[in-house]
N, C-alpha and C. Protein backbone atom coordinates (compact mmCIF):
# COMPACT_ATOMS: atom_id res chain seq x y z
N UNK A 1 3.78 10.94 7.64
CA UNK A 1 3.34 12.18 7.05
C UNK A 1 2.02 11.95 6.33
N UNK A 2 0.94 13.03 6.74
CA UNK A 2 -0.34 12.69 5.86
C UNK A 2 -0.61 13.80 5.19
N UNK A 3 -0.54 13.21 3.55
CA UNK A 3 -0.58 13.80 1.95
C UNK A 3 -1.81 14.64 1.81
N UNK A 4 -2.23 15.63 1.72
CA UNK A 4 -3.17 16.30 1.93
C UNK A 4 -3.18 17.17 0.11
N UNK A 5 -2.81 16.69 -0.50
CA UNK A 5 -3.19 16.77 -2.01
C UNK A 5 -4.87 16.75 -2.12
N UNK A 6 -5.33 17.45 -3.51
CA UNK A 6 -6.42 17.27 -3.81
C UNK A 6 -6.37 15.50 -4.17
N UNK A 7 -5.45 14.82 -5.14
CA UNK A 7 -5.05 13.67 -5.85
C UNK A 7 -5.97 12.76 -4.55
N UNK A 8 -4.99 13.24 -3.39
CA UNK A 8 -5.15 12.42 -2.02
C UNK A 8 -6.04 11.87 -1.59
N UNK A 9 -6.66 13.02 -1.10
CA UNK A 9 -7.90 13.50 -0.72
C UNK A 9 -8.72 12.69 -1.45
N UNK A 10 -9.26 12.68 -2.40
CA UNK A 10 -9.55 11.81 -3.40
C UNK A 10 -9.55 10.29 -3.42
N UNK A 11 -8.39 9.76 -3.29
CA UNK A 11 -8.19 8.68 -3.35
C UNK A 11 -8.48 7.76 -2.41
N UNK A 12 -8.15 8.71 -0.99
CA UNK A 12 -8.76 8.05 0.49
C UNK A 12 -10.22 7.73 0.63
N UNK A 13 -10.96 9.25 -0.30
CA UNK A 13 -12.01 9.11 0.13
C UNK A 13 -12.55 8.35 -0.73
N UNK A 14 -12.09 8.02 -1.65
CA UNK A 14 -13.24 6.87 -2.87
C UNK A 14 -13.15 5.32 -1.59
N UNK A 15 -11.75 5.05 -1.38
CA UNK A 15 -11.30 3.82 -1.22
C UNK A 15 -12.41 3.80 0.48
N UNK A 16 -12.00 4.54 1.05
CA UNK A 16 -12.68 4.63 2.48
C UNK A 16 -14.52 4.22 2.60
N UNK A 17 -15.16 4.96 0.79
CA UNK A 17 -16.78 4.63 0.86
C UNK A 17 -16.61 3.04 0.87
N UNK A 18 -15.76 2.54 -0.25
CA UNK A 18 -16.18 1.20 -0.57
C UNK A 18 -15.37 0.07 0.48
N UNK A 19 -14.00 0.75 1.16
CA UNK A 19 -13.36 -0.27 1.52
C UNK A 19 -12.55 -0.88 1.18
N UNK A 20 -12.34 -0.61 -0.91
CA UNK A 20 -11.70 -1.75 -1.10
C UNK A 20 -10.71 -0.96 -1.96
N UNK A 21 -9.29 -1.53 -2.29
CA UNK A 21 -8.43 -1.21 -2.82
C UNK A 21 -8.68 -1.82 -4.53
N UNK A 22 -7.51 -1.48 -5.46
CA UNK A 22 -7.66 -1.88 -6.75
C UNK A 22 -6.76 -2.30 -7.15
N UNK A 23 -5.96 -3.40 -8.18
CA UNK A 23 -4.47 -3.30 -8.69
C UNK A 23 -4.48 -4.20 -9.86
N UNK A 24 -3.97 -4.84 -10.24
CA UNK A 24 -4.16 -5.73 -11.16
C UNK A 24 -3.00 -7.09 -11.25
N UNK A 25 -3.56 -7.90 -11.87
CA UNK A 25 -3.35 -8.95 -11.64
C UNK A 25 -2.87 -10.02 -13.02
N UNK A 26 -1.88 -10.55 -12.95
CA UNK A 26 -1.54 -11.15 -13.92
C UNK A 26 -0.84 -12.75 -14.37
N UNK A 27 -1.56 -13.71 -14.65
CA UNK A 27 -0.76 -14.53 -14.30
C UNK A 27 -1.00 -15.54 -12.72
N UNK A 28 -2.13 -15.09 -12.56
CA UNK A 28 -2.36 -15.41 -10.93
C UNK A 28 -1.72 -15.12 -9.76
N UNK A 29 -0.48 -13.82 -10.68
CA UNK A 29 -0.22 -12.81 -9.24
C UNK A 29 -0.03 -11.75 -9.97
N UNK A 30 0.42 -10.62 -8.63
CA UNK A 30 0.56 -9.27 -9.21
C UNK A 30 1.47 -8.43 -9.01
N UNK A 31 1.45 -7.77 -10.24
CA UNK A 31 3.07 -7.50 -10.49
C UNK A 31 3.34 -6.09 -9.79
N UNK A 32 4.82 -6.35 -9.80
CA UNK A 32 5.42 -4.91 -9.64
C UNK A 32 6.24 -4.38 -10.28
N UNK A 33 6.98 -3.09 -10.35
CA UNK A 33 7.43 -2.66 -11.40
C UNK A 33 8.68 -1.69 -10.94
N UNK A 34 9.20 -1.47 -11.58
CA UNK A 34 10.33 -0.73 -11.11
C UNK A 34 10.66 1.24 -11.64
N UNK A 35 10.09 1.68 -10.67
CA UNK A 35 9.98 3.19 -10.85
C UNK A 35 11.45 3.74 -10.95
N UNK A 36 11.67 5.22 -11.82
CA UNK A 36 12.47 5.88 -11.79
C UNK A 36 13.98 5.70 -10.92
N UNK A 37 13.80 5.71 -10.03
CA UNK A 37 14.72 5.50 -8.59
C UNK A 37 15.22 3.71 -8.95
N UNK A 38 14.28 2.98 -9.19
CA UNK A 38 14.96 1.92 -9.14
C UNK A 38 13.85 0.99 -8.48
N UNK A 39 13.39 1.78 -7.86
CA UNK A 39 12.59 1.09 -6.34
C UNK A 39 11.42 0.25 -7.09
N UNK A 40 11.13 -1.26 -6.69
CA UNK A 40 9.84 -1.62 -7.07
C UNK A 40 8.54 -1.07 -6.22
N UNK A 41 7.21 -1.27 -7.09
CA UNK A 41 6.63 0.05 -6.73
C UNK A 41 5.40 -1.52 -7.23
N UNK A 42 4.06 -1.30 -6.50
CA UNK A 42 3.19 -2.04 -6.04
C UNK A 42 1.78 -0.54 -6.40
N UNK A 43 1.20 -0.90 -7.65
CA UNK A 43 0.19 -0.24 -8.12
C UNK A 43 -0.97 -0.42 -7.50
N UNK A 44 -1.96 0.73 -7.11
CA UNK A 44 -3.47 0.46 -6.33
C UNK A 44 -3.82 1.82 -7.03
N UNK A 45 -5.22 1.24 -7.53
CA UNK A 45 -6.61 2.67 -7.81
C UNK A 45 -7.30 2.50 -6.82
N UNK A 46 -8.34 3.48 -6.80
CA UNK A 46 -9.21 3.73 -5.69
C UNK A 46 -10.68 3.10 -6.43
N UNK A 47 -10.52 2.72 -7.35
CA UNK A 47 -11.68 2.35 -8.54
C UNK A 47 -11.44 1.22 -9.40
N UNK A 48 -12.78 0.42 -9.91
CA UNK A 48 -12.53 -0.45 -10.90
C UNK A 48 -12.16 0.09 -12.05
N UNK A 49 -12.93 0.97 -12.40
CA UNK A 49 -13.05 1.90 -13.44
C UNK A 49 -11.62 2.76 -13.40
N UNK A 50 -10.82 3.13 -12.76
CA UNK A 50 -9.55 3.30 -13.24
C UNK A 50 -8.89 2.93 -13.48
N UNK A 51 -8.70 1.21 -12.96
CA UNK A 51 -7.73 0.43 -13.31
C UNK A 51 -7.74 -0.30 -14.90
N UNK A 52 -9.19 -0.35 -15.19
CA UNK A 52 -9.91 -0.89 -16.29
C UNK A 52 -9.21 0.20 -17.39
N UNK A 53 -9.14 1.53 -16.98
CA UNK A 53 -8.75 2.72 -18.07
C UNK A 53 -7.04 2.23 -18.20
N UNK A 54 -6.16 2.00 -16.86
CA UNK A 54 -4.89 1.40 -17.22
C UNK A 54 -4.71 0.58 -17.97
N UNK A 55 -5.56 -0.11 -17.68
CA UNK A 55 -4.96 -1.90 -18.35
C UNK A 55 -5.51 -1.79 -19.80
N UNK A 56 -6.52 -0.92 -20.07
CA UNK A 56 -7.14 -0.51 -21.95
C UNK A 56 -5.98 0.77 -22.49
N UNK A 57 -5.40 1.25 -21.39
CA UNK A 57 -4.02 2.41 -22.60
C UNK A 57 -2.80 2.46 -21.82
N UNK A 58 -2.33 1.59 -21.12
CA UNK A 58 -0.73 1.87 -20.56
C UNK A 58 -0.71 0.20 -21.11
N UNK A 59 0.58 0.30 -22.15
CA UNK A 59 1.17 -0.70 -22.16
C UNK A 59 1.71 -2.40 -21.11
N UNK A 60 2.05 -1.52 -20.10
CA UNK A 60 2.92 -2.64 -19.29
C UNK A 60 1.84 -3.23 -18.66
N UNK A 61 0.19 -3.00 -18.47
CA UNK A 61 -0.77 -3.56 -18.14
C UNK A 61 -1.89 -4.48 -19.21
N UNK A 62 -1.42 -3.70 -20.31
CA UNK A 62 -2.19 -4.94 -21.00
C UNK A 62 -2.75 -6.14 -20.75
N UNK A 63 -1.94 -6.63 -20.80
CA UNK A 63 -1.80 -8.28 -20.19
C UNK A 63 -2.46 -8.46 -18.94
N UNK A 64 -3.05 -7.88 -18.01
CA UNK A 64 -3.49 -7.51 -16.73
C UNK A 64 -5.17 -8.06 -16.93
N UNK A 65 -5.70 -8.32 -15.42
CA UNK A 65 -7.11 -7.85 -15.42
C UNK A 65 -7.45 -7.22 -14.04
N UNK A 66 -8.32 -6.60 -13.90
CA UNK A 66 -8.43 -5.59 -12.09
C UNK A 66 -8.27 -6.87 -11.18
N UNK A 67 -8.39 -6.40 -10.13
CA UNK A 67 -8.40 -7.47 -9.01
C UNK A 67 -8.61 -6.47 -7.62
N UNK A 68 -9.28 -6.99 -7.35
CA UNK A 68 -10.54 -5.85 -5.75
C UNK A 68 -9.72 -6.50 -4.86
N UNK A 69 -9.65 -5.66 -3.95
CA UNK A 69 -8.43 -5.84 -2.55
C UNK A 69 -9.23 -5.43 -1.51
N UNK A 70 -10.40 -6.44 -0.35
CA UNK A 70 -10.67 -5.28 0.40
C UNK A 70 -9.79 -4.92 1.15
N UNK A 71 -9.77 -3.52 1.55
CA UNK A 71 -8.90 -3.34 3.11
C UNK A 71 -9.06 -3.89 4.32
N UNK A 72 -9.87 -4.06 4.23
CA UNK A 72 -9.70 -5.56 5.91
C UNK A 72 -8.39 -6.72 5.38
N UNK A 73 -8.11 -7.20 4.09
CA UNK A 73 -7.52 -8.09 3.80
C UNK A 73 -6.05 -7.42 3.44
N UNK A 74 -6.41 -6.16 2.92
CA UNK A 74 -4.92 -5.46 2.58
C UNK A 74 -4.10 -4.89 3.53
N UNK A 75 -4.83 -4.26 4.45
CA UNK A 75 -4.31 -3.57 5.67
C UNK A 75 -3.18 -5.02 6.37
N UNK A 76 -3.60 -5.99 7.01
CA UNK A 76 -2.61 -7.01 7.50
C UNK A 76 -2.01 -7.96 6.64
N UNK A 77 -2.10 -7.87 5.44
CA UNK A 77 -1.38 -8.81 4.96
C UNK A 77 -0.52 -8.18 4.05
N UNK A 78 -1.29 -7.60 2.93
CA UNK A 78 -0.44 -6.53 2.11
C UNK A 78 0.68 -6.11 2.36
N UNK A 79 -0.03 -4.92 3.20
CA UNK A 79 1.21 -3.77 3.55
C UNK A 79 2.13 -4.37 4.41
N UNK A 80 1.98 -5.39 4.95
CA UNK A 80 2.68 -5.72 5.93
C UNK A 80 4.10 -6.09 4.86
N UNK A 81 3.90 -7.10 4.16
CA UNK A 81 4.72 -8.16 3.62
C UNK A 81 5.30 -7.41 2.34
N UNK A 82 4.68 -6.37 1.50
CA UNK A 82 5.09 -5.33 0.58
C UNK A 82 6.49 -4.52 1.32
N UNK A 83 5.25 -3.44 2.48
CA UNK A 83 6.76 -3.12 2.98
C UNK A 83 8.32 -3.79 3.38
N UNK A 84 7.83 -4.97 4.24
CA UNK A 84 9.20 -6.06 4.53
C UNK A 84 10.13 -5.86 3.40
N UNK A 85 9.58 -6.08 1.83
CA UNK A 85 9.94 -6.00 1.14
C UNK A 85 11.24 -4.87 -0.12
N UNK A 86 10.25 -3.39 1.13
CA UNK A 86 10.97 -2.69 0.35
C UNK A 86 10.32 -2.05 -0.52
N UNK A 87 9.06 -2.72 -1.10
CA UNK A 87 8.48 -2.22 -2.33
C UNK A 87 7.65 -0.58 -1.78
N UNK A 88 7.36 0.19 -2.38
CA UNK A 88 6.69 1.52 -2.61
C UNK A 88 5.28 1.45 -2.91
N UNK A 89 4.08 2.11 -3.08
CA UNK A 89 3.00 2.09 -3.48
C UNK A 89 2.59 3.13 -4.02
N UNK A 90 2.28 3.08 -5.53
CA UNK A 90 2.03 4.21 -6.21
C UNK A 90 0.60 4.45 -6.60
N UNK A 91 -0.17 5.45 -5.95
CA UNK A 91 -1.58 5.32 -5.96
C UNK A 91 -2.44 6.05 -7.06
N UNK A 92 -3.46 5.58 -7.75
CA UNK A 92 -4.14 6.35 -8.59
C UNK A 92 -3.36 6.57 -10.08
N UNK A 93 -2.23 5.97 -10.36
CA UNK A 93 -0.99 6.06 -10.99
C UNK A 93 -2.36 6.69 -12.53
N UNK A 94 -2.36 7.58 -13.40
CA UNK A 94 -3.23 7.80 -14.42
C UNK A 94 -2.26 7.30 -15.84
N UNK A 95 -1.03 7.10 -16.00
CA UNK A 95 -0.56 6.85 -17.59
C UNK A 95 1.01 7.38 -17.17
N UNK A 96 1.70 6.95 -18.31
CA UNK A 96 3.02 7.17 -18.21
C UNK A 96 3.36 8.91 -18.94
N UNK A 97 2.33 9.77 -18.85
CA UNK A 97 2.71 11.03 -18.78
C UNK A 97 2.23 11.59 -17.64
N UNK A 98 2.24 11.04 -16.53
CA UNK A 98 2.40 11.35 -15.46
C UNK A 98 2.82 11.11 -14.52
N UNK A 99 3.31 12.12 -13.74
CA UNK A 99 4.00 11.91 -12.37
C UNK A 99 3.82 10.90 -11.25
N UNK A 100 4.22 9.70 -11.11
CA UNK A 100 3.98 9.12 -9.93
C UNK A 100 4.07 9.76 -8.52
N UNK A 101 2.54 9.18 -7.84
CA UNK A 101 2.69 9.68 -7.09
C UNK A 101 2.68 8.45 -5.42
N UNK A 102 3.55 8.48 -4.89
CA UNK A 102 3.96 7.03 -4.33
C UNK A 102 4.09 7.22 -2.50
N UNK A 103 3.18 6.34 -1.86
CA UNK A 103 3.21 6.60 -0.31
C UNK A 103 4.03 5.25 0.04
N UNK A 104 4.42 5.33 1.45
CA UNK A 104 4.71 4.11 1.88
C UNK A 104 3.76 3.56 2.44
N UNK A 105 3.76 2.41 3.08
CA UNK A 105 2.59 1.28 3.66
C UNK A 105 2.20 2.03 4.87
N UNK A 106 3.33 2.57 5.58
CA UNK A 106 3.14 3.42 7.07
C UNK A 106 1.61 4.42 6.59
N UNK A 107 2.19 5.48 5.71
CA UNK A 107 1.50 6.95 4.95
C UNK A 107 0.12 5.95 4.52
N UNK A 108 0.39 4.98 3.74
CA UNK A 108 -1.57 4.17 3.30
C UNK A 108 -2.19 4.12 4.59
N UNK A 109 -1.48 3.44 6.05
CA UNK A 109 -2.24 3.08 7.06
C UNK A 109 -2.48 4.03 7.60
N UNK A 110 -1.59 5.13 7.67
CA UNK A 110 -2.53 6.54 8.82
C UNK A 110 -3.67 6.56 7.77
N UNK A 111 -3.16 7.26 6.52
CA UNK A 111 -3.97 7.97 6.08
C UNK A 111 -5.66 7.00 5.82
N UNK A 112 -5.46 6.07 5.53
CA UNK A 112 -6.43 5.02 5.90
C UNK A 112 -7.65 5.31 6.97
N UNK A 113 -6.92 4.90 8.12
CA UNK A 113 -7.12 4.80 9.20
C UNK A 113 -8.35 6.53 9.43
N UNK A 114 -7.39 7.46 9.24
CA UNK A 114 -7.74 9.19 9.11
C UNK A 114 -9.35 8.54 8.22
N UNK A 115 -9.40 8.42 7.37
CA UNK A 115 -10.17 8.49 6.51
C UNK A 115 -11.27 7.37 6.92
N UNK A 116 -11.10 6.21 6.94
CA UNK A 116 -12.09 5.61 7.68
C UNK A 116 -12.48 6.15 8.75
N UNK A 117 -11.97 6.92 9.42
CA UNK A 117 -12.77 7.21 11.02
C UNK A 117 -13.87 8.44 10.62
N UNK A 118 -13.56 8.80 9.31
CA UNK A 118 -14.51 10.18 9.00
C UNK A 118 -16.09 9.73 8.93
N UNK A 119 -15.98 8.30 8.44
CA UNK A 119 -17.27 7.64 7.80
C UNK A 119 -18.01 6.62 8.32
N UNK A 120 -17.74 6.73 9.89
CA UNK A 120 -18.24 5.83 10.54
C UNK A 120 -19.68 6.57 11.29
């Protein structure tokens, strides 16, 4: 299914100019967390600059610093081994008064894919 939100829309298209994904990193790996449902859930911005705004006012990132993902490297390794996993991906996540909003690895790669082909 491809998410056709303004949020979306958005998010594809930042990540699609530069290529590269965002998340953070801690410890010399990176964490995941366990959303509402239960489900662990695998954080990505579309920006340095948003993740930088997480990790300066959401608690559970503190401790964090960004870490750049390009998508050439995320697309086959990432999603691959995340999904195996089970884990969720919650994109653009802004603070804990808001709604997560969470695709699977399948929904990142169309919509990916959709979005890179616009900008070639």
């Amino acid at each position: 299914m491809i998410t056709e939100s303004i949020n979306s829309i958005s998010f594809y298209k930042e990540v699609a100019e530069t290529k590269n994904f965002w998340t953070v990193q801690r410890d010399g790996g990176v964490p995941t967390l366990q959303n509402n449902d239960g489900v662990n859930t695998f954080y990505v911005w579309s920006s340095r600059e948003r993740v930088v705004k997480i990790i300066e006012n959401e608690e559970p990132f503190q401790d964090c610093i960004p870490l750049e993902i390009p998508w050439a490297n995320f697309a086959p390794k990432w999603l691959a081994e995340l999904a195996s996993q089970g884990i969720t991906f919650s994109l653009n996540w802004t603070g804990s008064n808001n709604m997560v909003w969470e695709e699977s690895a399948d929904e990142i790669r169309t919509n990916m894919e959709k979005y890179l082909s616009r900008i070639k």
